[in-house]
N, C-alpha and C. Protein backbone atom coordinates (compact mmCIF):
# COMPACT_ATOMS: atom_id res chain seq x y z
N UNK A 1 0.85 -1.18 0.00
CA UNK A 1 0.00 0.00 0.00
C UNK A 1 0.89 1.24 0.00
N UNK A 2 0.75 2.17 -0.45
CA UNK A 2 1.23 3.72 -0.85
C UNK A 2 1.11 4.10 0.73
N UNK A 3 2.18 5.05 1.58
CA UNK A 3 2.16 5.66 2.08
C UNK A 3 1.32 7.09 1.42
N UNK A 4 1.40 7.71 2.97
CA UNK A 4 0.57 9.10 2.33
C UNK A 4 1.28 10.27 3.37
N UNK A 5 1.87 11.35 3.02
CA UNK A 5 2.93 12.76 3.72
C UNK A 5 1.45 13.32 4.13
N UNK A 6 1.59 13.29 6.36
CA UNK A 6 1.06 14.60 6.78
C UNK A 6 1.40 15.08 7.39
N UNK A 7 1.21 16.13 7.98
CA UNK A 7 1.70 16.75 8.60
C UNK A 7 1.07 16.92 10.37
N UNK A 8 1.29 16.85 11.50
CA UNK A 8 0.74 16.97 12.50
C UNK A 8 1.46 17.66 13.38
N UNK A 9 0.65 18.51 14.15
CA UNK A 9 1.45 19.31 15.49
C UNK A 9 1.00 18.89 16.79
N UNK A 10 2.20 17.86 17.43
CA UNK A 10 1.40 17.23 18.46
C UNK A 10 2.46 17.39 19.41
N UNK A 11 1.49 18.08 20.46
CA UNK A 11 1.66 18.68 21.31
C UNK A 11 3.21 19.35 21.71
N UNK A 12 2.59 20.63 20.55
CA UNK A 12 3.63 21.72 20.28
C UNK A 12 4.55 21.35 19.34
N UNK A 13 4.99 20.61 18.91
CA UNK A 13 5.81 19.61 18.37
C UNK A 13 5.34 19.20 16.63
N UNK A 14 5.94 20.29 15.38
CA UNK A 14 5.28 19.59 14.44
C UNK A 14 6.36 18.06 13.86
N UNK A 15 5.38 17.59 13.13
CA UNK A 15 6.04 16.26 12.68
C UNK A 15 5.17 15.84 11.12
N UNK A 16 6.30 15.52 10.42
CA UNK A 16 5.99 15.41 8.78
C UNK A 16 6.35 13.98 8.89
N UNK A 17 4.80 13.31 8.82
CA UNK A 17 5.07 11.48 7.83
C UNK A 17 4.67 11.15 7.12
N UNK A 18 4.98 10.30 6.74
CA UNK A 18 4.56 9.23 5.90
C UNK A 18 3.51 8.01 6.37
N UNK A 19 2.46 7.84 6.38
CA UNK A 19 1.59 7.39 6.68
C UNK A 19 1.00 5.88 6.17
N UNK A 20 0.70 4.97 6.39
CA UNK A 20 -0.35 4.27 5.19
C UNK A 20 -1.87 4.85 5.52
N UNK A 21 -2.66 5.03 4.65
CA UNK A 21 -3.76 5.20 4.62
C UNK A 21 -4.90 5.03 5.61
N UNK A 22 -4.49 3.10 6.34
CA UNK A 22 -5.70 2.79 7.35
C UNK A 22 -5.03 2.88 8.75
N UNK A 23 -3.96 3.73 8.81
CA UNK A 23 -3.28 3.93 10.34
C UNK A 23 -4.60 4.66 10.75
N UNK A 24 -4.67 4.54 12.19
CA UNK A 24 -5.74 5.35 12.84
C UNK A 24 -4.69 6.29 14.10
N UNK A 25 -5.22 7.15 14.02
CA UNK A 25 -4.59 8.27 14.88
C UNK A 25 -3.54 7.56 16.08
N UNK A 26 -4.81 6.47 16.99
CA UNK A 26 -3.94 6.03 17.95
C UNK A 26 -3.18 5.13 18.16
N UNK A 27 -3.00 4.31 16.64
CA UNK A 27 -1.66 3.35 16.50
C UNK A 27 -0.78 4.17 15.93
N UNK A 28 -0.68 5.31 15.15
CA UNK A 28 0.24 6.64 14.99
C UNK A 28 0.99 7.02 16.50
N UNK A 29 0.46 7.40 17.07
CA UNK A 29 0.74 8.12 18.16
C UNK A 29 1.20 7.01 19.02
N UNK A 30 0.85 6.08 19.52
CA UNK A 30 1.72 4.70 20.09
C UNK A 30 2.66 4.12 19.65
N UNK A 31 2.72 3.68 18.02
CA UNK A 31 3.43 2.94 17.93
C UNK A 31 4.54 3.63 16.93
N UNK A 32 4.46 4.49 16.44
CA UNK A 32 5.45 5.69 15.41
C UNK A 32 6.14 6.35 16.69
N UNK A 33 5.30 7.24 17.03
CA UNK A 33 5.67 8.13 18.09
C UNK A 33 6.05 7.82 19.36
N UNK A 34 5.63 7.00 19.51
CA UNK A 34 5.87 6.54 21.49
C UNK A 34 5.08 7.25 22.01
N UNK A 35 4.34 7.92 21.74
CA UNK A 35 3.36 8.34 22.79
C UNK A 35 2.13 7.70 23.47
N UNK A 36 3.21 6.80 24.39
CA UNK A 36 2.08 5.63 24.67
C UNK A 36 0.69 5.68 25.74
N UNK A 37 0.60 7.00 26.44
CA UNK A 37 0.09 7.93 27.81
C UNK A 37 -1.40 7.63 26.91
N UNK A 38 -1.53 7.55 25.91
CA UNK A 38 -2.61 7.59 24.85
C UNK A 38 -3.27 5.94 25.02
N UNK A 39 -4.11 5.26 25.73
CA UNK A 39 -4.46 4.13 25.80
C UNK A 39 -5.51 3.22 24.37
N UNK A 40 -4.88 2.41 24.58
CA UNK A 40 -5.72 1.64 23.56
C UNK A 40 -6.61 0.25 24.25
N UNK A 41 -8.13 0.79 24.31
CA UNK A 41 -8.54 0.53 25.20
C UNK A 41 -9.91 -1.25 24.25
N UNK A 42 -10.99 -0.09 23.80
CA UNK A 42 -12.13 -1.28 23.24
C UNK A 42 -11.24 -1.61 22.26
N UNK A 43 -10.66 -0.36 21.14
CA UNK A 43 -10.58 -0.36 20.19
C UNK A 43 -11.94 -0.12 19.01
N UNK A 44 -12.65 0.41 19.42
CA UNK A 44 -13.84 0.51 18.84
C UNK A 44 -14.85 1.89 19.57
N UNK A 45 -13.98 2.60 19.77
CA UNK A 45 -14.66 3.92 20.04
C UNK A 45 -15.71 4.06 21.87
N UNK A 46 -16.07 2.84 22.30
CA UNK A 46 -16.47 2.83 23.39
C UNK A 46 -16.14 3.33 24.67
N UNK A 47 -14.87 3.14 24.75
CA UNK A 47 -14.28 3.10 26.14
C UNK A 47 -13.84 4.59 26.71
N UNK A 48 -13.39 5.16 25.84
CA UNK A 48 -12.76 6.36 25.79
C UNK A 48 -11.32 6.50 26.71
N UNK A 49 -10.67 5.47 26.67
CA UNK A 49 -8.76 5.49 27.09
C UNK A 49 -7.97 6.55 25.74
N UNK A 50 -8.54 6.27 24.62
CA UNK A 50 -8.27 6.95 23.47
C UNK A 50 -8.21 8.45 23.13
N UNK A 51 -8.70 8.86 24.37
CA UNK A 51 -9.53 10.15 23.96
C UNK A 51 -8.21 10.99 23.79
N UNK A 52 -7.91 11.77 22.69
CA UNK A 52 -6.82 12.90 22.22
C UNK A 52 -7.97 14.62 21.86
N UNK A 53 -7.44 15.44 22.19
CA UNK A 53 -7.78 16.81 21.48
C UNK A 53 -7.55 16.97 20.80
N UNK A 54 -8.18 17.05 19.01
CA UNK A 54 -7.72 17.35 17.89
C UNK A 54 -8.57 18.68 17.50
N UNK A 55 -7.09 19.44 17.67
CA UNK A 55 -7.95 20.89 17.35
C UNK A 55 -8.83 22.13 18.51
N UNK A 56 -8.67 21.27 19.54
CA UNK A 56 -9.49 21.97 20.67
C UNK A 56 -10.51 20.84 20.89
N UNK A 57 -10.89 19.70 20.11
CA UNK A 57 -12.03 18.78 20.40
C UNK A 57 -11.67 17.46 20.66
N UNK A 58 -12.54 16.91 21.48
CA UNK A 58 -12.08 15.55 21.98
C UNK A 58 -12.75 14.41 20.79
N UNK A 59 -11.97 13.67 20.43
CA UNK A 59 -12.28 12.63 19.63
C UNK A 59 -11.49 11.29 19.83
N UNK A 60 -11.99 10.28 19.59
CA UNK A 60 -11.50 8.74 20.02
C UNK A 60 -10.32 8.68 19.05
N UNK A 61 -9.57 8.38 19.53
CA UNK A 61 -8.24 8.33 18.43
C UNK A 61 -8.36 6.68 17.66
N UNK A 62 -8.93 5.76 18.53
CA UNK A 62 -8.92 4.81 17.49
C UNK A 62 -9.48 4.77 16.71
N UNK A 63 -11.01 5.73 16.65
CA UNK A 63 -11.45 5.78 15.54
C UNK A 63 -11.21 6.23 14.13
N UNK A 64 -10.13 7.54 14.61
CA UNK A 64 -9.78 8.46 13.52
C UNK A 64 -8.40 8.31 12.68
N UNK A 65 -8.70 8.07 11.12
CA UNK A 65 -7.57 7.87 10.56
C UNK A 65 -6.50 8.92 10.91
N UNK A 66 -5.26 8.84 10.53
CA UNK A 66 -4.40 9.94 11.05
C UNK A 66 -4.35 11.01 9.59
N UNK A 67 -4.32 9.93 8.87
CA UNK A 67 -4.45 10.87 7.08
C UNK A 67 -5.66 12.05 7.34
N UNK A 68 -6.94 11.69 8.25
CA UNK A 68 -8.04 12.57 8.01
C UNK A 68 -7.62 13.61 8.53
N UNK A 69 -6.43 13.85 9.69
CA UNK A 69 -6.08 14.73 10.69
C UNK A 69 -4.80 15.60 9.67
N UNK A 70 -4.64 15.59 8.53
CA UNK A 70 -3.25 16.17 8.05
C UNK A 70 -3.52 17.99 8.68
N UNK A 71 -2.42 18.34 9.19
CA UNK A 71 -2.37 19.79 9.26
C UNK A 71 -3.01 19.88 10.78
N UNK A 72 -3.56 19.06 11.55
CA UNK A 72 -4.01 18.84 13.10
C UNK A 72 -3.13 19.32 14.41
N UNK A 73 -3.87 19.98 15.06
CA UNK A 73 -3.01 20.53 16.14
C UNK A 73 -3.46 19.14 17.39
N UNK A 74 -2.41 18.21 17.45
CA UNK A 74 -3.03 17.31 18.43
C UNK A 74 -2.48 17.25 19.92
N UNK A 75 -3.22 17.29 21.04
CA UNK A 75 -2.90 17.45 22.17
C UNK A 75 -3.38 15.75 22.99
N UNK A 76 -2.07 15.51 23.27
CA UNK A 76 -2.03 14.26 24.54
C UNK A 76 -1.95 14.25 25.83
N UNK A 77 -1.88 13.57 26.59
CA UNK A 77 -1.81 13.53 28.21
C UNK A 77 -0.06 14.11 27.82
N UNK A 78 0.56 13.49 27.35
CA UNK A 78 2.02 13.72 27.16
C UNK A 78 2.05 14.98 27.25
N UNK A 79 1.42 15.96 26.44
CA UNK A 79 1.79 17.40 26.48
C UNK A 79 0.60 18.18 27.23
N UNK A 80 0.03 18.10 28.13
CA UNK A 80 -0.80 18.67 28.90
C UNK A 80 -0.01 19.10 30.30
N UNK A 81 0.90 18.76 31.07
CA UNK A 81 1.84 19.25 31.71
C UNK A 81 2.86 20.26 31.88
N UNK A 82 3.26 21.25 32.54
CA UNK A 82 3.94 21.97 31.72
C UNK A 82 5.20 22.13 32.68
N UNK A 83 6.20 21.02 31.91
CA UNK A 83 7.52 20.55 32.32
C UNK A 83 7.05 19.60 33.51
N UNK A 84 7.74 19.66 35.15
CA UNK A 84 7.33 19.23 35.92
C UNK A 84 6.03 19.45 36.48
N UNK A 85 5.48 20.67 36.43
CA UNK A 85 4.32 20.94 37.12
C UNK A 85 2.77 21.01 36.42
N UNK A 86 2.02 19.69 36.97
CA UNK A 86 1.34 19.26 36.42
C UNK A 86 -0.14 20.67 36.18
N UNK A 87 -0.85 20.29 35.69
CA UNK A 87 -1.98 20.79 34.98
C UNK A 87 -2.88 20.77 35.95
N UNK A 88 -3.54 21.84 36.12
CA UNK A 88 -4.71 21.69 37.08
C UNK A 88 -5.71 20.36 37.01
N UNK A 89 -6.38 19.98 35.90
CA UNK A 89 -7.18 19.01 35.97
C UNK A 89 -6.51 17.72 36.54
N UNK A 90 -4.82 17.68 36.45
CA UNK A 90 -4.03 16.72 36.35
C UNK A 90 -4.46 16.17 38.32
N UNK A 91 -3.82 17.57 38.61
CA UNK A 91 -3.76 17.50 40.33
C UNK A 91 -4.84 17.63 40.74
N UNK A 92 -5.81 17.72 40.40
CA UNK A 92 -7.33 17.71 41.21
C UNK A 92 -7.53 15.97 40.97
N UNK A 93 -7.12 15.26 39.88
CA UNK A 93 -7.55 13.98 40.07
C UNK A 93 -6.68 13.03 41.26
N UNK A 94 -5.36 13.70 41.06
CA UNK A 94 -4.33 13.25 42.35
C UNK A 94 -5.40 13.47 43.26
N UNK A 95 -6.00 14.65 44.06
CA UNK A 95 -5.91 15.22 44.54
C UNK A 95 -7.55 14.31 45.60
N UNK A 96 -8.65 14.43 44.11
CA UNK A 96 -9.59 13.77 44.88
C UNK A 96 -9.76 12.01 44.56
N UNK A 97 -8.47 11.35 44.24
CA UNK A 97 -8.69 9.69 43.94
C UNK A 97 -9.73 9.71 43.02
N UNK A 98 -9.46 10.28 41.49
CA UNK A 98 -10.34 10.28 40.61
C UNK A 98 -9.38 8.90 39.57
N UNK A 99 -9.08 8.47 40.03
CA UNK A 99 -8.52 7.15 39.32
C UNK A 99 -8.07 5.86 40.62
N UNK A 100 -8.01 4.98 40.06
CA UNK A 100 -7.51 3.63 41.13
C UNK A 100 -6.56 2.57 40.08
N UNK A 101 -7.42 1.78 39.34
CA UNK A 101 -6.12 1.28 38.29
C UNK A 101 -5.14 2.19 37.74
N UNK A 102 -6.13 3.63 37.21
CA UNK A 102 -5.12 4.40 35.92
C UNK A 102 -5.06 4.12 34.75
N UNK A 103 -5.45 3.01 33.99
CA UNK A 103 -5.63 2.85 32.56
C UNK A 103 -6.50 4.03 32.09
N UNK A 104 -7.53 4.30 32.56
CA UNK A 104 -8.89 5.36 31.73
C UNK A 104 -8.31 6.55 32.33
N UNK A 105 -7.73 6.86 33.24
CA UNK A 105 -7.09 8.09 33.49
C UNK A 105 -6.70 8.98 32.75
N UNK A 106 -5.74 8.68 31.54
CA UNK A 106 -5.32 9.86 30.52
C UNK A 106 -6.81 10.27 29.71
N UNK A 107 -7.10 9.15 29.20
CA UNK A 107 -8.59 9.65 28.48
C UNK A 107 -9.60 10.10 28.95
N UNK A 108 -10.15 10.06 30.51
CA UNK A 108 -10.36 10.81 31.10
C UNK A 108 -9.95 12.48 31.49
N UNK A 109 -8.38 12.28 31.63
CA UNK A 109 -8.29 13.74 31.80
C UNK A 109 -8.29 14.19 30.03
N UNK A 110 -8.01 13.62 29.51
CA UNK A 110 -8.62 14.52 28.13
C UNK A 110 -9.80 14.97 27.91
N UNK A 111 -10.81 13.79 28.10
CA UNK A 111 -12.14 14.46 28.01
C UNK A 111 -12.59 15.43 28.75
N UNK A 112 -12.28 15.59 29.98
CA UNK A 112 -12.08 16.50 31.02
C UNK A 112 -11.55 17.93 30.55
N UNK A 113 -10.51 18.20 30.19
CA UNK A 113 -9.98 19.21 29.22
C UNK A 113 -10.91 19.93 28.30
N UNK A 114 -12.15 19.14 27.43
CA UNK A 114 -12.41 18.84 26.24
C UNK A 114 -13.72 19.68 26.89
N UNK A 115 -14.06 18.96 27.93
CA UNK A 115 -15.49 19.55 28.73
C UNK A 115 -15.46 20.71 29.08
N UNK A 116 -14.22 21.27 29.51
CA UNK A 116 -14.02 22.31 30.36
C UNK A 116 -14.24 23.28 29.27
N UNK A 117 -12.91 23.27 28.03
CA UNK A 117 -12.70 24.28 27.47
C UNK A 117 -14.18 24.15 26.53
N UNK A 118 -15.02 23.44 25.96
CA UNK A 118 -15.96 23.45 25.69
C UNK A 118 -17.38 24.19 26.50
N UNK A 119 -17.07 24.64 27.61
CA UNK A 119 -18.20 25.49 28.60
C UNK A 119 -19.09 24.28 29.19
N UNK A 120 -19.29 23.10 29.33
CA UNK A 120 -19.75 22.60 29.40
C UNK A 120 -19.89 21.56 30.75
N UNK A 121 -18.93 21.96 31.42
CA UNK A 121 -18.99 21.36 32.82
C UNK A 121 -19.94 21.40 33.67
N UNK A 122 -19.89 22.76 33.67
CA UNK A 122 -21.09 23.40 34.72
C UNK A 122 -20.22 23.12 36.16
N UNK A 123 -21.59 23.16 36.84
CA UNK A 123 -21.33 22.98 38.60
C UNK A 123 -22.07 21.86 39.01
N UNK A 124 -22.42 21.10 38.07
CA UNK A 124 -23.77 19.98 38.27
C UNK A 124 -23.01 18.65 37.67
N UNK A 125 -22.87 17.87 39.14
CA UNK A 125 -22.28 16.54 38.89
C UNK A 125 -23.14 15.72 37.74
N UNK A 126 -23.97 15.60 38.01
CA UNK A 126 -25.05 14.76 36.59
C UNK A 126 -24.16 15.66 35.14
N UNK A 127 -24.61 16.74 35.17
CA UNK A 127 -24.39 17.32 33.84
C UNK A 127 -22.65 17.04 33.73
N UNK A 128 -21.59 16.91 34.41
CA UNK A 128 -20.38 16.26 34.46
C UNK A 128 -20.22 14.68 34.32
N UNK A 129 -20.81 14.25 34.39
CA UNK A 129 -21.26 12.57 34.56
C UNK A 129 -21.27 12.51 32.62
N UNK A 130 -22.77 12.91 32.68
CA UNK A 130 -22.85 12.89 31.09
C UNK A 130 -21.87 13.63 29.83
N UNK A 131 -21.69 14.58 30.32
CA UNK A 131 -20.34 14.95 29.86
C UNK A 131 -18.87 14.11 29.63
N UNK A 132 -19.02 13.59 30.26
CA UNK A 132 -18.09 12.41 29.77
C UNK A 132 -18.25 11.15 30.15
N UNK A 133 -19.77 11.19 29.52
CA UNK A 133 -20.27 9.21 29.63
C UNK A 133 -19.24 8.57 28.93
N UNK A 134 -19.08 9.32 27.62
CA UNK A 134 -18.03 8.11 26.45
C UNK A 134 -16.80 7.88 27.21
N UNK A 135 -16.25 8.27 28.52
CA UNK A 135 -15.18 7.63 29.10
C UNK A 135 -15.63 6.63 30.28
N UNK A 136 -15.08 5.39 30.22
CA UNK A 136 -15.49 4.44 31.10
C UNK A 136 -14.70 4.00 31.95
N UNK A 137 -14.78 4.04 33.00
CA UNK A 137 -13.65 3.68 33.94
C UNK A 137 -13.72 2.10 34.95
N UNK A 138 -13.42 1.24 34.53
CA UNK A 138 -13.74 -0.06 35.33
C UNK A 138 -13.66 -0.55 36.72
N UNK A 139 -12.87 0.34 37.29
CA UNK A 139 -12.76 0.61 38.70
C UNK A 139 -13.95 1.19 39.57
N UNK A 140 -14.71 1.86 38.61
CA UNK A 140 -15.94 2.75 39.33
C UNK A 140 -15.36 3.75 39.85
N UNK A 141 -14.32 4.94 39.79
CA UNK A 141 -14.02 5.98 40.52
C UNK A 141 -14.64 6.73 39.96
N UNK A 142 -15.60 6.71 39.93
CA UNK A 142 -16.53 8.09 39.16
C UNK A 142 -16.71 9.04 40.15
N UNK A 143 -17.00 8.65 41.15
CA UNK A 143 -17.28 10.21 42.61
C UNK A 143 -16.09 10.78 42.31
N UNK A 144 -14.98 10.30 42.38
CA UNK A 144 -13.54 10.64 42.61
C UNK A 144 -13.11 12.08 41.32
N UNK A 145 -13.90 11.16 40.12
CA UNK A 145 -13.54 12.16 39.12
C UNK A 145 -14.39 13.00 38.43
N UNK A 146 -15.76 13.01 39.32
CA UNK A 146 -16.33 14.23 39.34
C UNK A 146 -16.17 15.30 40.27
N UNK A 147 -15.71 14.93 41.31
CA UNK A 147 -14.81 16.18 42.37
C UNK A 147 -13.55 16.69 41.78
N UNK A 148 -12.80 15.78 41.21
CA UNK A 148 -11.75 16.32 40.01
C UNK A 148 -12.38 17.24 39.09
N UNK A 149 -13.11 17.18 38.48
CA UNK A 149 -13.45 17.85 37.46
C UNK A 149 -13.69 19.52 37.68
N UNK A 150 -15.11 19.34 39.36
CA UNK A 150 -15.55 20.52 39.92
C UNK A 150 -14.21 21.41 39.97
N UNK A 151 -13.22 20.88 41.09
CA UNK A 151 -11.96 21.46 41.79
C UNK A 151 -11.24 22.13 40.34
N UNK A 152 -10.95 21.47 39.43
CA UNK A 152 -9.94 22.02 38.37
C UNK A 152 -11.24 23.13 37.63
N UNK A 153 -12.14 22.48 37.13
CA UNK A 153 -13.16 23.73 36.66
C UNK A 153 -12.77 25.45 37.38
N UNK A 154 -12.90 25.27 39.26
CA UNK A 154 -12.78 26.09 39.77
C UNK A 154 -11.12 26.83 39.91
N UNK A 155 -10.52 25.95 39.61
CA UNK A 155 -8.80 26.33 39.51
C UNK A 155 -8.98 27.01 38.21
N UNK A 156 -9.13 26.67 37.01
CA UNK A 156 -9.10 27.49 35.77
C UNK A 156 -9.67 28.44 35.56
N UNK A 157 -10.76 28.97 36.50
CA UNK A 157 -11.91 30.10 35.82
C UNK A 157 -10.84 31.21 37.08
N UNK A 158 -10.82 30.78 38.39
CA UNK A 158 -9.87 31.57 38.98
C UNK A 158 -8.82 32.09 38.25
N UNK A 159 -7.57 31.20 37.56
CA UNK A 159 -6.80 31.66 37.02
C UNK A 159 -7.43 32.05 35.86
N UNK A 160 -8.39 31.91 35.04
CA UNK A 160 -8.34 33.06 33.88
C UNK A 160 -8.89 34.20 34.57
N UNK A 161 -9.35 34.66 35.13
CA UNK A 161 -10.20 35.45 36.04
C UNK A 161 -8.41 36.30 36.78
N UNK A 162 -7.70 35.82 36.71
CA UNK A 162 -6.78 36.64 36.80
C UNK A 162 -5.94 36.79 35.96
N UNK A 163 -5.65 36.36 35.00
CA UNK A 163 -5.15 36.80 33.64
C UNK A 163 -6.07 37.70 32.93
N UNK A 164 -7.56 37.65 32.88
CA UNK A 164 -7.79 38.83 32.51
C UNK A 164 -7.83 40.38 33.41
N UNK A 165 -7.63 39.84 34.34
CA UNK A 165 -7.45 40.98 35.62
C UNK A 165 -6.16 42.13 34.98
């Protein structure tokens, strides 16, 4: 099969490949890249371990070819940190045991990200719940990572709330 040249900027980082056609975003990003923080979970869009920001939006990476993404600004758990000091949503899940295994964790805090910067959190655990039904966590820490969610919601609007200050 013909490779195919795209181009991607993931996380901050651009990168020019060569592709085959039926790569999907998140065997790109695992197995090209090493960016393994990116879980490969149903494999079929369910689970949401997959979940990457393409563009500002959360989408299942196993679903998405990487060819469809040419010219994509893509954001991972990998680059959501900044150097040592983690990300607000990061430390609110430390913070309230919004994980126990850790497999659904990164795709969680992506979707999390995805919710936030989307306006869509709110202050209403239900409306946070559904907000990121498509991530499934098998452990059941769901209390855990809807107090994560509240706490970092309230860390980010503070700090923009002083950046626009």
């Amino acid at each position: 099969m013909t490779s195919l040249p795209i181009t991607l900027t993931i996380n901050g980082h651009r990168h020019q490949l060569e592709v085959d056609p039926r790569v999907t975003l998140l065997d790109l990003l695992r197995e090209r890249l090493d960016l393994t923080g990116t879980k490969k979970g149903c494999d079929r869009g369910q689970c949401g371990a997959c979940t990457v920001l393409v563009d500002g939006k959360r989408i299942n990476s196993c679903l998405a070819l990487a060819v469809s993404h040419d010219g994509a600004q893509v954001l991972t758990i990998e680059g959501v940190a900044n150097g040592e000091e983690l990300h607000p949503v990061q430390a609110a899940f430390i913070a309230h045991d919004g994980f126990q295994c850790g497999f659904c964790t990164p795709g969680q805090i992506m979707s999390t990200l995805g919710l936030i910067a989307e306006g869509q959190a709110g202050d209403d655990p239900e409306r946070i719940r559904e907000g990121l039904s498509g991530n499934i966590c098998r452990c059941a820490a769901y209390g855990g990572i809807v107090e994560a969610v509240l706490e970092a919601q309230q860390q980010l609007v503070k700090a923009d709330r002083r950046t626009a200050a």
